[in-house]
N, C-alpha and C. Protein backbone atom coordinates (compact mmCIF):
# COMPACT_ATOMS: atom_id res chain seq x y z
N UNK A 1 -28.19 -15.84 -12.65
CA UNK A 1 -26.96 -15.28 -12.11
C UNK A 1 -25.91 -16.38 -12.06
N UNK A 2 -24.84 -15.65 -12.36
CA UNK A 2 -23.20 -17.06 -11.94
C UNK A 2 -22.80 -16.41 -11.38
N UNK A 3 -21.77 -17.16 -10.54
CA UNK A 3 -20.89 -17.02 -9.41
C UNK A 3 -19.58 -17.87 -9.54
N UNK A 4 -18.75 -17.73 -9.07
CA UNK A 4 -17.30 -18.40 -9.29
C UNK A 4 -17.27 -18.49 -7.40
N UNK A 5 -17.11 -19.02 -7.21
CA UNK A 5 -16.55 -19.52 -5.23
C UNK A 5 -15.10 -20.14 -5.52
N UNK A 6 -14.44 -19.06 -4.55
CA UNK A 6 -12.56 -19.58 -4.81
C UNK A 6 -12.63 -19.89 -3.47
N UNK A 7 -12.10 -20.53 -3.11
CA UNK A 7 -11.73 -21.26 -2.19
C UNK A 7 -12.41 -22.73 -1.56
N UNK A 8 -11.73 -23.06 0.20
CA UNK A 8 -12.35 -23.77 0.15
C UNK A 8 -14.02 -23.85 0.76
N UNK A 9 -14.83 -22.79 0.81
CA UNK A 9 -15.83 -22.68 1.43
C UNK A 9 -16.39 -23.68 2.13
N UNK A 10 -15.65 -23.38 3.70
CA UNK A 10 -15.74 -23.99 4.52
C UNK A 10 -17.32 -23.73 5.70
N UNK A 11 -17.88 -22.32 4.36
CA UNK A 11 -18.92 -22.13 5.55
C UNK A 11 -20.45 -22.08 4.80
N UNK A 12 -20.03 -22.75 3.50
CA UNK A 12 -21.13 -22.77 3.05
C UNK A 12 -22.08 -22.30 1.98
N UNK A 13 -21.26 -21.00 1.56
CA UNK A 13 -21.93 -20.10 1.26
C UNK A 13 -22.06 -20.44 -0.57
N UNK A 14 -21.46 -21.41 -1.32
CA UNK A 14 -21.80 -21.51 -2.59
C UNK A 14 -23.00 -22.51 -2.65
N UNK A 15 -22.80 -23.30 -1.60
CA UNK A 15 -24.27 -23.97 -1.71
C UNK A 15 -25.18 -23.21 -1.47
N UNK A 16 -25.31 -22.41 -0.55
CA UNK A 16 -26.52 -21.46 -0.04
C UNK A 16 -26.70 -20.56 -0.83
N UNK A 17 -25.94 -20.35 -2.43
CA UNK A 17 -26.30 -19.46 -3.51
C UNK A 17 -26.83 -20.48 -4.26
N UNK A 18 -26.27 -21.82 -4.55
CA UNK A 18 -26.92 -22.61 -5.42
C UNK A 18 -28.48 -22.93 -5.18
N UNK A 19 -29.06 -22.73 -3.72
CA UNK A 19 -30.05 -23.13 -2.96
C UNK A 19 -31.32 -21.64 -3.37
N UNK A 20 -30.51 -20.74 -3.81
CA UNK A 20 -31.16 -19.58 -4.48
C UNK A 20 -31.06 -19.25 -5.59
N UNK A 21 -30.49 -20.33 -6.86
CA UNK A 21 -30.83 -20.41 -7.77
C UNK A 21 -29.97 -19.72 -8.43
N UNK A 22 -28.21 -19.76 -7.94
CA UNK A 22 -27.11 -19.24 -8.62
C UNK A 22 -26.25 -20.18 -9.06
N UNK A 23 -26.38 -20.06 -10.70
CA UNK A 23 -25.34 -20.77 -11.06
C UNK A 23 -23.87 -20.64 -10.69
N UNK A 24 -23.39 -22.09 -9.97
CA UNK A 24 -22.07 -21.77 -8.94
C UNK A 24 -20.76 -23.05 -9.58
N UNK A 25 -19.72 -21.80 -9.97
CA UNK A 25 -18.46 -22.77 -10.32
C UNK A 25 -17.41 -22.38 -9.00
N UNK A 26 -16.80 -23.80 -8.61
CA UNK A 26 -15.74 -23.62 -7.68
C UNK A 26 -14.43 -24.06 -8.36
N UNK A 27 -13.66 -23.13 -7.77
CA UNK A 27 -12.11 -22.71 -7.64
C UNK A 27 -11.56 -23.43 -6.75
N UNK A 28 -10.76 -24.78 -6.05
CA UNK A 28 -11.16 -25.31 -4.88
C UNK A 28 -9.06 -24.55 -4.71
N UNK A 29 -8.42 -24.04 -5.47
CA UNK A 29 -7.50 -23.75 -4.91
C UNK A 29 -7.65 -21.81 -4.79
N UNK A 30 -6.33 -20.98 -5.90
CA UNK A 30 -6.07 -19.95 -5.89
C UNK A 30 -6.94 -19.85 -7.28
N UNK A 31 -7.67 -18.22 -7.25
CA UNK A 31 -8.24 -17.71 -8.72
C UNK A 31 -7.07 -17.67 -9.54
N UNK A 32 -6.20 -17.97 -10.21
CA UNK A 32 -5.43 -17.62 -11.28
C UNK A 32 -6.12 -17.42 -12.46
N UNK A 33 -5.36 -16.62 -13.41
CA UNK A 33 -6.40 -16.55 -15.20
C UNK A 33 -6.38 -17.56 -15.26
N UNK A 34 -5.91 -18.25 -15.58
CA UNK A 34 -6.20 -19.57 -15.97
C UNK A 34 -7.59 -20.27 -15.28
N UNK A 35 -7.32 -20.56 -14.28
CA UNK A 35 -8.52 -21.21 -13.65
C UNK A 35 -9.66 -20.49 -13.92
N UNK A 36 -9.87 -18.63 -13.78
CA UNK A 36 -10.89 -17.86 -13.81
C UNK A 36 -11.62 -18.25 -15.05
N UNK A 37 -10.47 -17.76 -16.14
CA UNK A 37 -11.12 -18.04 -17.27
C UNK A 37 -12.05 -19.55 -17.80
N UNK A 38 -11.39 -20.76 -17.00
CA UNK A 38 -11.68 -21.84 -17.29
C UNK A 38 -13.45 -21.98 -16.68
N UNK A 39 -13.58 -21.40 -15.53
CA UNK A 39 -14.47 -21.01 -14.63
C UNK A 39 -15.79 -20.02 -15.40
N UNK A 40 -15.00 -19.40 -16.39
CA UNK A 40 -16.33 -18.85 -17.11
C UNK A 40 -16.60 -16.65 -16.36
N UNK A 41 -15.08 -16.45 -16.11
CA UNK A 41 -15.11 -15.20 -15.49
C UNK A 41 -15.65 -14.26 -15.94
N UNK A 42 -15.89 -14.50 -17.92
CA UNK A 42 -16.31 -13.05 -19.32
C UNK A 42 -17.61 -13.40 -18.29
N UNK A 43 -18.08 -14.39 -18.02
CA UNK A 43 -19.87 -14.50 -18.13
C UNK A 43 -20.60 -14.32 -16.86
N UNK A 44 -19.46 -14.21 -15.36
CA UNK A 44 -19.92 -14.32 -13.95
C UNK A 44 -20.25 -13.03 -13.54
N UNK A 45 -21.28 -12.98 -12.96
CA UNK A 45 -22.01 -11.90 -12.18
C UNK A 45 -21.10 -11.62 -11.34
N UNK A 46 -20.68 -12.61 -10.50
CA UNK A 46 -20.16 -12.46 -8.87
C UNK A 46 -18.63 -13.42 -8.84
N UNK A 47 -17.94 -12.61 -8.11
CA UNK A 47 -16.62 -13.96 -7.70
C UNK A 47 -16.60 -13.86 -6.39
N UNK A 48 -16.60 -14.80 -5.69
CA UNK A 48 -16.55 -14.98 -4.06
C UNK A 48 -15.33 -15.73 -3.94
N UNK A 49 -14.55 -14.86 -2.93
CA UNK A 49 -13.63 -15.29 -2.32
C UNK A 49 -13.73 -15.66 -0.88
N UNK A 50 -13.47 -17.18 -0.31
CA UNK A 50 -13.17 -17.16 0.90
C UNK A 50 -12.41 -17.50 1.83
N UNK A 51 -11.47 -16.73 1.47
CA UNK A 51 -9.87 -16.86 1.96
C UNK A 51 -9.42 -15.25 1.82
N UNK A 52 -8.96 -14.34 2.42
CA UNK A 52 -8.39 -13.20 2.54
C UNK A 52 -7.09 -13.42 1.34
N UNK A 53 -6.68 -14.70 1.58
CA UNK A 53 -4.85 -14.55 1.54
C UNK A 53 -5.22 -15.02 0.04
N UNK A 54 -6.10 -15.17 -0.64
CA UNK A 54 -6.84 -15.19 -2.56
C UNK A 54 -6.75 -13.84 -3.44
N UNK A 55 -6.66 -12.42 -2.17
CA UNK A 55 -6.41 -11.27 -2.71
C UNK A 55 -6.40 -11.08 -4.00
N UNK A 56 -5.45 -11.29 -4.51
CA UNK A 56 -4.61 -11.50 -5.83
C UNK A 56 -5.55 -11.95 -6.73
N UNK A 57 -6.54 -12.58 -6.46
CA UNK A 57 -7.93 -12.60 -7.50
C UNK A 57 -8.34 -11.41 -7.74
N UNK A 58 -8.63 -10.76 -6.89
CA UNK A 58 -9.43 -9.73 -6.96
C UNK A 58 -9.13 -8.61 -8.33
N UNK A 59 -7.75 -8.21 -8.18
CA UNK A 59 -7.55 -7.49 -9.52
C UNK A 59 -7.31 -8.22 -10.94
N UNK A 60 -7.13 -9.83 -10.37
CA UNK A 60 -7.00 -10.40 -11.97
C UNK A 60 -8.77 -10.60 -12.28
N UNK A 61 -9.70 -10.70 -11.60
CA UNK A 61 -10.96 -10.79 -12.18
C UNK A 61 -11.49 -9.85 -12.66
N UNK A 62 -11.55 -8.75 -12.27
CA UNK A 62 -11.46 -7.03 -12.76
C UNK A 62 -11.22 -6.98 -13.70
N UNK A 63 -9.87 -7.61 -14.26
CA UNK A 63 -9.16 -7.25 -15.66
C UNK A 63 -9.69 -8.34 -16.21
N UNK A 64 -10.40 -9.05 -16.25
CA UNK A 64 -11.34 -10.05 -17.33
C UNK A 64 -12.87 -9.87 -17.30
N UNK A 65 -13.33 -8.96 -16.42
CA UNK A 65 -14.56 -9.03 -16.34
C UNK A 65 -14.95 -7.60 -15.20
N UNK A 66 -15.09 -6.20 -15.70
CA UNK A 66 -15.02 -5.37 -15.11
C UNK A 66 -16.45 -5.01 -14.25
N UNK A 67 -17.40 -5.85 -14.66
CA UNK A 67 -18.76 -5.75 -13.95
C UNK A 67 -18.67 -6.63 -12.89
N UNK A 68 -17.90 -7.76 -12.66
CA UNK A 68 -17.99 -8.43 -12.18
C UNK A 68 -17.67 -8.24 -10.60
N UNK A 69 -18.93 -8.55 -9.69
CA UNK A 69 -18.87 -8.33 -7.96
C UNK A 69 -17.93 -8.69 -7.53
N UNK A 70 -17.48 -8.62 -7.00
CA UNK A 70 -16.46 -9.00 -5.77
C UNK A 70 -17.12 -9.04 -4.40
N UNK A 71 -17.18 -10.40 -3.71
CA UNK A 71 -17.13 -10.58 -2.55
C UNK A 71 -16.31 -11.82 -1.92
N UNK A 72 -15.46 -10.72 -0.31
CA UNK A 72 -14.54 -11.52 -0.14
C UNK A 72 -15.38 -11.74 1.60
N UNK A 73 -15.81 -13.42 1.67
CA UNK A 73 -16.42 -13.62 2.97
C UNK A 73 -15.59 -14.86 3.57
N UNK A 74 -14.89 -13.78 4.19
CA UNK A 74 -13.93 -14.80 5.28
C UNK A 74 -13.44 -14.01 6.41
N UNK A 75 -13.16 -14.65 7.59
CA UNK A 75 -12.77 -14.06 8.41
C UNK A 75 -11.36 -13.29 9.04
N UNK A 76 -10.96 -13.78 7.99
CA UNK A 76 -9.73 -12.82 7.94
C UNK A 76 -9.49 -11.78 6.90
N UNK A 77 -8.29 -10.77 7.70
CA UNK A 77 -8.50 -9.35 6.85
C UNK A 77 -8.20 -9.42 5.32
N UNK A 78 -8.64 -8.33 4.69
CA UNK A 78 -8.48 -8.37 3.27
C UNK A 78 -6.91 -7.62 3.40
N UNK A 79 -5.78 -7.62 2.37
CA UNK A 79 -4.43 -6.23 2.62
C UNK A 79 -5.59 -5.64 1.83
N UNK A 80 -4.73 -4.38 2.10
CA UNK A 80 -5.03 -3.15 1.73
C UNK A 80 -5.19 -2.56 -0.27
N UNK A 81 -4.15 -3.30 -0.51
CA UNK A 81 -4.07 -3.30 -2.23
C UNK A 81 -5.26 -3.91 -2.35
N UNK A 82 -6.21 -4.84 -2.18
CA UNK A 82 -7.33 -5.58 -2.78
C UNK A 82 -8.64 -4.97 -1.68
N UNK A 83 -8.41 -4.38 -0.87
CA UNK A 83 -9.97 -3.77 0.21
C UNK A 83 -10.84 -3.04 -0.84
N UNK A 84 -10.17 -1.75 -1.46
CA UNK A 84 -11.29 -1.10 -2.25
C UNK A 84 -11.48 -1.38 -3.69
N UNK A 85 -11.07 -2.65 -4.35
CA UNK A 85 -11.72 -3.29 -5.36
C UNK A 85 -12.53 -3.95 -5.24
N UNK A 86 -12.89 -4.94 -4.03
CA UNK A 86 -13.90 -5.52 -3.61
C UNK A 86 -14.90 -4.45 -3.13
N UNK A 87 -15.94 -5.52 -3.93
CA UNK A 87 -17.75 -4.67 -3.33
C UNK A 87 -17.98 -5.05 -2.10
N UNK A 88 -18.07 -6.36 -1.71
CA UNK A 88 -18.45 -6.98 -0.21
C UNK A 88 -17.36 -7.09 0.53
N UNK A 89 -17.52 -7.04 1.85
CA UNK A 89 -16.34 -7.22 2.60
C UNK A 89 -17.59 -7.86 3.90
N UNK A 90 -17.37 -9.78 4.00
CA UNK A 90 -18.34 -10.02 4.93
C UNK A 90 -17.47 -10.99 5.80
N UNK A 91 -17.93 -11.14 7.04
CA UNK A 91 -17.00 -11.95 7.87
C UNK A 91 -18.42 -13.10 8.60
N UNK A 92 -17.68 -13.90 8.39
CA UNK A 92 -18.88 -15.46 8.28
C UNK A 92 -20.04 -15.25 9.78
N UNK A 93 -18.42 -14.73 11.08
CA UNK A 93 -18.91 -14.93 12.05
C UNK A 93 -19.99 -13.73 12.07
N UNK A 94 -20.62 -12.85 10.97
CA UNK A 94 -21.17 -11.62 11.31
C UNK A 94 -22.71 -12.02 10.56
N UNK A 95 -22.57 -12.69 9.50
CA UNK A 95 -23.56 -13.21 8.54
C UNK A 95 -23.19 -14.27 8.09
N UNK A 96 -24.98 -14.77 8.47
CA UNK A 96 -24.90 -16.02 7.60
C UNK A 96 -24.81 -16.35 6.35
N UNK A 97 -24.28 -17.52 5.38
CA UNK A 97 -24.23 -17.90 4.43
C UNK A 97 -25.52 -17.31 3.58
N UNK A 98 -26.22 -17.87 4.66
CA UNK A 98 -27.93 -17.91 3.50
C UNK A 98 -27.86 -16.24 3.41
N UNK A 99 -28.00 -15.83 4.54
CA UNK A 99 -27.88 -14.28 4.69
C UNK A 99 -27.33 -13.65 3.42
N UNK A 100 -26.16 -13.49 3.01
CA UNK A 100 -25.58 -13.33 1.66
C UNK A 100 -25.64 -13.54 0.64
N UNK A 101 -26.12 -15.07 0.51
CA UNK A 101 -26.58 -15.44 -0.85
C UNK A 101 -28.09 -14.85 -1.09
N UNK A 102 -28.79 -14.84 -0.24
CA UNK A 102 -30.06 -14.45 -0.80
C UNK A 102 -29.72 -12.67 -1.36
N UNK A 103 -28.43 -11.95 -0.65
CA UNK A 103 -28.72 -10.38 -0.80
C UNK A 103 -27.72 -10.53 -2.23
N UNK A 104 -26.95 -11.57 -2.44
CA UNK A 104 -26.26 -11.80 -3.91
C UNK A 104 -27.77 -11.93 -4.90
N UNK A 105 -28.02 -13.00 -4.74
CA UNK A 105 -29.19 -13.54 -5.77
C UNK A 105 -30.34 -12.06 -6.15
N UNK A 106 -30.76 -11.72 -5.16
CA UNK A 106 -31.69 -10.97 -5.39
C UNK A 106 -31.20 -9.67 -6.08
């Protein structure tokens, strides 16, 4: 499995996929095409966002990679234009890192 992690994952959670055996590229700013693509978006299982205010990934990863998961785990809200394109909607303080990565991986 790959994964793309945009932001600055401050809680953990791309290591705790790498720790389950997901190949993990980080985004350390905004997903733009550019970066996505550079990131390997045709080939990622999963894009994790963890920053709400990254939104704006959400429909440019879609349009390069339509299988591709969406999960946005941060504690702040998703707007409304990007809530029902995303698959996950997780908030750190609710689940743990490992918690997620293992239900990604598996």
């Amino acid at each position: 499995m790959k994964a793309i992690v945009v932001g600055p994952d401050e809680d953990g959670l791309g290591d705790a996929l790498e720790r389950e055996g997901v190949e993990v590229t980080r985004i350390e700013e905004f997903g733009t095409r550019p970066a996505l693509e550079e990131a390997g978006i045709t080939d990622a299982d999963a894009v994790v966002l963890t920053l709400a205010a990254s939104a704006t990934t959400i429909p440019v990863a879609k349009d390069l990679n339509d299988d591709v998961r969406v999960v946005v785990y941060a504690g702040d809200s998703l707007p409304d234009f990007a809530r029902g394109q995303a698959d996950f909607i997780v908030d750190p303080q609710l689940l743990s890192a490992e918690a997620v990565a293992e239900e990604l991986a598996a």
